[in-house]
Protein backbone atom coordinates (compact mmCIF):
# COMPACT_ATOMS: atom_id res chain seq x y z
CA UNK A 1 -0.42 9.03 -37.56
CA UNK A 2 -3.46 8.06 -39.53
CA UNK A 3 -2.58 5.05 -40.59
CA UNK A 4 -1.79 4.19 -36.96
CA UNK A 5 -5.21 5.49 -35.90
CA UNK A 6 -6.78 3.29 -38.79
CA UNK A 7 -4.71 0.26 -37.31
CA UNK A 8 -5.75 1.01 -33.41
CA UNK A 9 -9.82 1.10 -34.77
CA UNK A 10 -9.35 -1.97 -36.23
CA UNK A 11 -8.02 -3.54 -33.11
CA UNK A 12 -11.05 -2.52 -31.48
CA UNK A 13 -13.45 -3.72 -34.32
CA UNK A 14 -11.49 -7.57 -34.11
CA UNK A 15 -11.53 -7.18 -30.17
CA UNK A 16 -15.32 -6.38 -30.08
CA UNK A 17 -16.22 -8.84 -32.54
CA UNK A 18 -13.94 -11.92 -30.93
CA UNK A 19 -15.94 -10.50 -27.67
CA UNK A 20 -19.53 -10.56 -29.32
CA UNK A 21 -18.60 -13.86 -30.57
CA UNK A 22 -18.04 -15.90 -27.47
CA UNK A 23 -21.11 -14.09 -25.92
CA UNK A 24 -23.10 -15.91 -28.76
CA UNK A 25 -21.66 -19.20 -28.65
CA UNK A 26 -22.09 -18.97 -23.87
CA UNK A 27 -25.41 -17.91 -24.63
CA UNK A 28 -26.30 -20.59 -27.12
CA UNK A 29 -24.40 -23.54 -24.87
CA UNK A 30 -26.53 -22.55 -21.81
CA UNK A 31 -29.70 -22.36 -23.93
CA UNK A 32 -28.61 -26.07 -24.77
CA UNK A 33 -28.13 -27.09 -21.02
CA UNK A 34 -31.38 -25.43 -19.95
CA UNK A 35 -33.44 -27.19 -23.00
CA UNK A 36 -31.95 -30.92 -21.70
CA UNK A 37 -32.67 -29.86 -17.94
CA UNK A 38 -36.03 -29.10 -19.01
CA UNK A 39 -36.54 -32.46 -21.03
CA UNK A 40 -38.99 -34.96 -19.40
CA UNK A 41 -37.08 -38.19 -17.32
CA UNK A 42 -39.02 -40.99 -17.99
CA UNK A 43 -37.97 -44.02 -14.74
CA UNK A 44 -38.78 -47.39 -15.60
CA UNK A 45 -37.90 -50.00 -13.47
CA UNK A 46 -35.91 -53.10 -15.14
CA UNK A 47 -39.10 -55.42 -15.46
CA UNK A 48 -41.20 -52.03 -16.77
CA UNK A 49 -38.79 -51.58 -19.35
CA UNK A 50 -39.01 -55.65 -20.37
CA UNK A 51 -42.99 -55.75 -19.90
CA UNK A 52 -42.95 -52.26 -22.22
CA UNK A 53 -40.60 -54.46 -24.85
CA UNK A 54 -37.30 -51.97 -24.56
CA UNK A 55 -34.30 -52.97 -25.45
CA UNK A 56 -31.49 -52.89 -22.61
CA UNK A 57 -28.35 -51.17 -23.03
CA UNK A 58 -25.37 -53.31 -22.94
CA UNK A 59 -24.23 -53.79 -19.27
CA UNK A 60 -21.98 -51.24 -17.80
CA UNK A 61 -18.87 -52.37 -16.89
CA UNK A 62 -16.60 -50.86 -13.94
CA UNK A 63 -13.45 -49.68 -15.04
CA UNK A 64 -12.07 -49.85 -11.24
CA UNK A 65 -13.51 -53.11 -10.05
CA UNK A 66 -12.06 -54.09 -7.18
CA UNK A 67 -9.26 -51.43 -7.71
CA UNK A 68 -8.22 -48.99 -4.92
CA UNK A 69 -10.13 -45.67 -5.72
CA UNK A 70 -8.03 -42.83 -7.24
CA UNK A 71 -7.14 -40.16 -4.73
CA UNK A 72 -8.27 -36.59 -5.44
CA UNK A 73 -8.59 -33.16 -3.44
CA UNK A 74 -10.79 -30.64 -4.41
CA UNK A 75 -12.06 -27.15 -3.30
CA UNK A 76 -15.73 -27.43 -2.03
CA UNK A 77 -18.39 -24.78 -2.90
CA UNK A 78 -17.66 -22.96 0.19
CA UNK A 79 -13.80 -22.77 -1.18
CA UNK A 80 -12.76 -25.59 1.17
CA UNK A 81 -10.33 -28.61 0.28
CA UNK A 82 -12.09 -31.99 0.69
CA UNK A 83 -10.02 -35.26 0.06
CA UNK A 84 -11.29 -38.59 -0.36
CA UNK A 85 -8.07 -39.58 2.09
CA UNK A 86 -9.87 -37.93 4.96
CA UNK A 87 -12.96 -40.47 4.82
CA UNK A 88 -10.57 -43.37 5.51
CA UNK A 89 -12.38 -46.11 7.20
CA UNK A 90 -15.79 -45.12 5.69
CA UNK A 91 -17.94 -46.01 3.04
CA UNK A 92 -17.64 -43.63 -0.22
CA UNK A 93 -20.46 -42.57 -2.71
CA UNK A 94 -18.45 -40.76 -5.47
CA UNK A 95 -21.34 -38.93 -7.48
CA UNK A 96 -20.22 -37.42 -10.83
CA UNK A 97 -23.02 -34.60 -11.27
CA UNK A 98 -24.09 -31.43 -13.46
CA UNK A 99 -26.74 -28.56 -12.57
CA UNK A 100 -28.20 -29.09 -16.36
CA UNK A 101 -28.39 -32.63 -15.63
CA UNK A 102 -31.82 -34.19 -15.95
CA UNK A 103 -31.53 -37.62 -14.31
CA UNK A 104 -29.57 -36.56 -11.87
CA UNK A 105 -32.13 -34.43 -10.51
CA UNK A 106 -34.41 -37.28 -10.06
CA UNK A 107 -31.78 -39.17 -7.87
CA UNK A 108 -30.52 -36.62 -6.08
CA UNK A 109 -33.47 -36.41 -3.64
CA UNK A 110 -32.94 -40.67 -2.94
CA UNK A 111 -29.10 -40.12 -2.80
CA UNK A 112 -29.50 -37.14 0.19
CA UNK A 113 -32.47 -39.49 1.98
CA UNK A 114 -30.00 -42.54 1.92
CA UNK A 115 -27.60 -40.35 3.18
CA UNK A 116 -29.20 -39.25 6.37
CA UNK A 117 -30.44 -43.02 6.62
CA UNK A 118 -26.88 -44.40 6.73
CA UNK A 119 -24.82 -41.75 7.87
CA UNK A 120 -24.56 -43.19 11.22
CA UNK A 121 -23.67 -46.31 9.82
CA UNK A 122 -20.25 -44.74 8.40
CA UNK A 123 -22.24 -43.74 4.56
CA UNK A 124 -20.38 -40.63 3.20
CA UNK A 125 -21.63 -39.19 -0.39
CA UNK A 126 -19.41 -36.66 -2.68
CA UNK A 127 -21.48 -34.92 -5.24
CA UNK A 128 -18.47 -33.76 -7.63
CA UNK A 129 -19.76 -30.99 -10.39
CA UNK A 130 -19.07 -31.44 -13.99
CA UNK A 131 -20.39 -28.17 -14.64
CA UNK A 132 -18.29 -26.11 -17.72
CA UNK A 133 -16.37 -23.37 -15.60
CA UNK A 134 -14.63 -20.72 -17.42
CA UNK A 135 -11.11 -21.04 -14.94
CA UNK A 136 -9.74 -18.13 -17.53
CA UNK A 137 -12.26 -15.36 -16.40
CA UNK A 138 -12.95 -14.88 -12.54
CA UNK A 139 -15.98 -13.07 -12.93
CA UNK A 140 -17.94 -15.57 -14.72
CA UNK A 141 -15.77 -18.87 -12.38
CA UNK A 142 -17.31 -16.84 -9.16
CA UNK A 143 -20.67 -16.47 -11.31
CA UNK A 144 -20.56 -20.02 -12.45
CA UNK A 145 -19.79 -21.57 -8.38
CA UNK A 146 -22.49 -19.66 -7.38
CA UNK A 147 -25.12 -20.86 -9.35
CA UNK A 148 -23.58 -24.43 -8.87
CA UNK A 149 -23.92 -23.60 -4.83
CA UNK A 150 -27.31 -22.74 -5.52
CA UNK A 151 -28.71 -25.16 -7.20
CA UNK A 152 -27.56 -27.87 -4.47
CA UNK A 153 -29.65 -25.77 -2.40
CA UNK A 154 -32.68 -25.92 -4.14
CA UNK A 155 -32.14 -29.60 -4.34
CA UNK A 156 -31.77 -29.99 -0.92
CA UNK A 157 -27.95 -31.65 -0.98
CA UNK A 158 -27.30 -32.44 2.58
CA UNK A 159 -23.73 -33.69 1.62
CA UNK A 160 -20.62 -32.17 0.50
CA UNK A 161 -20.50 -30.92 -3.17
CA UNK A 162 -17.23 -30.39 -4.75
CA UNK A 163 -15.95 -28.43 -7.93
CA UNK A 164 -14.24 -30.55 -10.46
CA UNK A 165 -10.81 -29.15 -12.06
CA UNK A 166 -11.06 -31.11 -15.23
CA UNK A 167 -8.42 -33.95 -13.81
CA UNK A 168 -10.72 -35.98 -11.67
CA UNK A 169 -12.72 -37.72 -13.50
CA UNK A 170 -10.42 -38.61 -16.30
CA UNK A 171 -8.57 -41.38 -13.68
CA UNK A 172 -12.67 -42.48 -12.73
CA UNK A 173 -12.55 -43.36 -16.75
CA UNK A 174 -13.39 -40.39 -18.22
CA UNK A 175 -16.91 -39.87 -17.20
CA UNK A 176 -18.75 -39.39 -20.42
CA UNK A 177 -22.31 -40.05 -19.02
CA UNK A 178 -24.51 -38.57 -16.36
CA UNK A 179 -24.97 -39.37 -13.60
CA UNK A 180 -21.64 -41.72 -12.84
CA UNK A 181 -21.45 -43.23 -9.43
CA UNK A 182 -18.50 -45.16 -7.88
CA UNK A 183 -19.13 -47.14 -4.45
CA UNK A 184 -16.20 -47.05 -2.57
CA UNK A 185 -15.79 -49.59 0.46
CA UNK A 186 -13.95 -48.80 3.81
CA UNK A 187 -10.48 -50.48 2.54
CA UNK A 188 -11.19 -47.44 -0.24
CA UNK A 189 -11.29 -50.14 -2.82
CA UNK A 190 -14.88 -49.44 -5.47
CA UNK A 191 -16.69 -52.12 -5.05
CA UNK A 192 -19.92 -50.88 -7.47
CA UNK A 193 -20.20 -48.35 -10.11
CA UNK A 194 -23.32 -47.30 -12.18
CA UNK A 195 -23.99 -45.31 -15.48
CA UNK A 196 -26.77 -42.89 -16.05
CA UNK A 197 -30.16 -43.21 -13.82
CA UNK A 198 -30.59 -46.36 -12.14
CA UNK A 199 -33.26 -47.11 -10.12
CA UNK A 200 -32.97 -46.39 -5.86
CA UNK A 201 -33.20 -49.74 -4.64
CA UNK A 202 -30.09 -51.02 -6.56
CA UNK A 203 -28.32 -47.11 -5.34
CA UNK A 204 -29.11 -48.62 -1.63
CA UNK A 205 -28.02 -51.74 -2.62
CA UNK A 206 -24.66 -50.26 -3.76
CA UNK A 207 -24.67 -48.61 -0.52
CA UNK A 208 -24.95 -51.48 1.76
CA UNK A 209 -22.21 -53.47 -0.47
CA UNK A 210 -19.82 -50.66 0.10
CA UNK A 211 -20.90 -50.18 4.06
CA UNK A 212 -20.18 -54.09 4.34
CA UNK A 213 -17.34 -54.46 2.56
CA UNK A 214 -13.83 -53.93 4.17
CA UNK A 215 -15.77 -54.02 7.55
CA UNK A 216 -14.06 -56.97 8.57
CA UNK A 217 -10.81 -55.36 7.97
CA UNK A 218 -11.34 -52.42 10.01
CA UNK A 219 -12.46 -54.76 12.68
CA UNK A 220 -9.43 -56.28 12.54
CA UNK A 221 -6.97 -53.64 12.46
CA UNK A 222 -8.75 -51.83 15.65
């Protein structure tokens, strides 16, 4: 009897420590997302950053060029499915996305003006989150949505924002960077892609590219 009260306490001790653990190493990976949300964005435009003697990155290169856009359906933050299938006909922005993520704040506010500026046009933007979730533990997956929901509202989103499930992005080449950005034309084929911040005149310039391409098409199937 003792020596199965000894091995019950023990249980306990692991469990609580395994428990106290995790706590650490969530509380130390949010301190690490709030300390790069909080780090300055410095925007330079192309010729700013050549006047200013910065070297360029090497150009990014579109893993989907030309390609037809991978399908995906995902659960919104309101717990609604959202496919890219049911924008047929209309011109996609695919915006890969985090709360902690720095540069995307700063185009955030030019991707929901651009979106009220071409909406009528056919323009329809998908801000998908790449927010950690922790699917294993509802508590903290209903904590984590909601802070995701509200953060698109302090950002002003005017657009549908959708929660990743770990498999959509992989097929959009893995999305390793923040912000990633796929164009998608009406034939649903991605015409433009873009890597990190880029400045908003080439974002509307992506925008018009996918708004005009595949027009023709639709003219001609109607």
């Amino acid at each position: 009897m003792v020596k199965r009260n000894v091995a019950v306490v023990l249980a306990v001790i692991v469990a609580l420590g395994v428990i106290a653990w995790a706590g650490v190493v969530n509380y130390r990976k949010r301190k690490a997302e709030e300390a790069r949300a909080k780090q300055p964005v410095i925007v330079l435009s192309k010729a700013d950053a050549a006047s200013a003697g910065a070297d360029e990155p090497p150009p990014f290169k579109n893993p989907l060029e030309n390609k037809q856009a991978p399908a995906f359906t995902l659960k919104d933050i309101n717990g609604k499915k959202v496919s890219l299938a049911d924008y047929k006909g209309k011109a996609v922005v695919v915006d890969f996305w985090a709360t902690w993520c720095a540069p995307c704040k700063v185009e955030i506010p030019w991707l929901t003006k651009l979106h009220d500026q071409y909406a009528s046009q056919g323009l329809v933007i998908l801000g998908i989150s790449e927010d950690d979730l922790d699917a294993d533990d509802k508590a903290a997956l209903f904590k984590e949505k909601r802070e995701i929901a509200e953060s698109a509202q302090k950002l002003g989103i005017n657009y549908p924002v959708l929660i990743d499930d770990a498999k959509v992005a992989e097929p959009y080449g893995g999305v390793d960077q923040l912000p990633t950005t796929f164009y998608v034309d009406r034939s649903g084929k991605v015409v433009a892609a873009t890597i990190g911040l880029v400045d908003r005149d080439e974002i509307e310039a992506n925008i018009k590219k996918a708004l005009g391409n595949g027009e023709q098409a639709q003219k001609g199937e109607s």
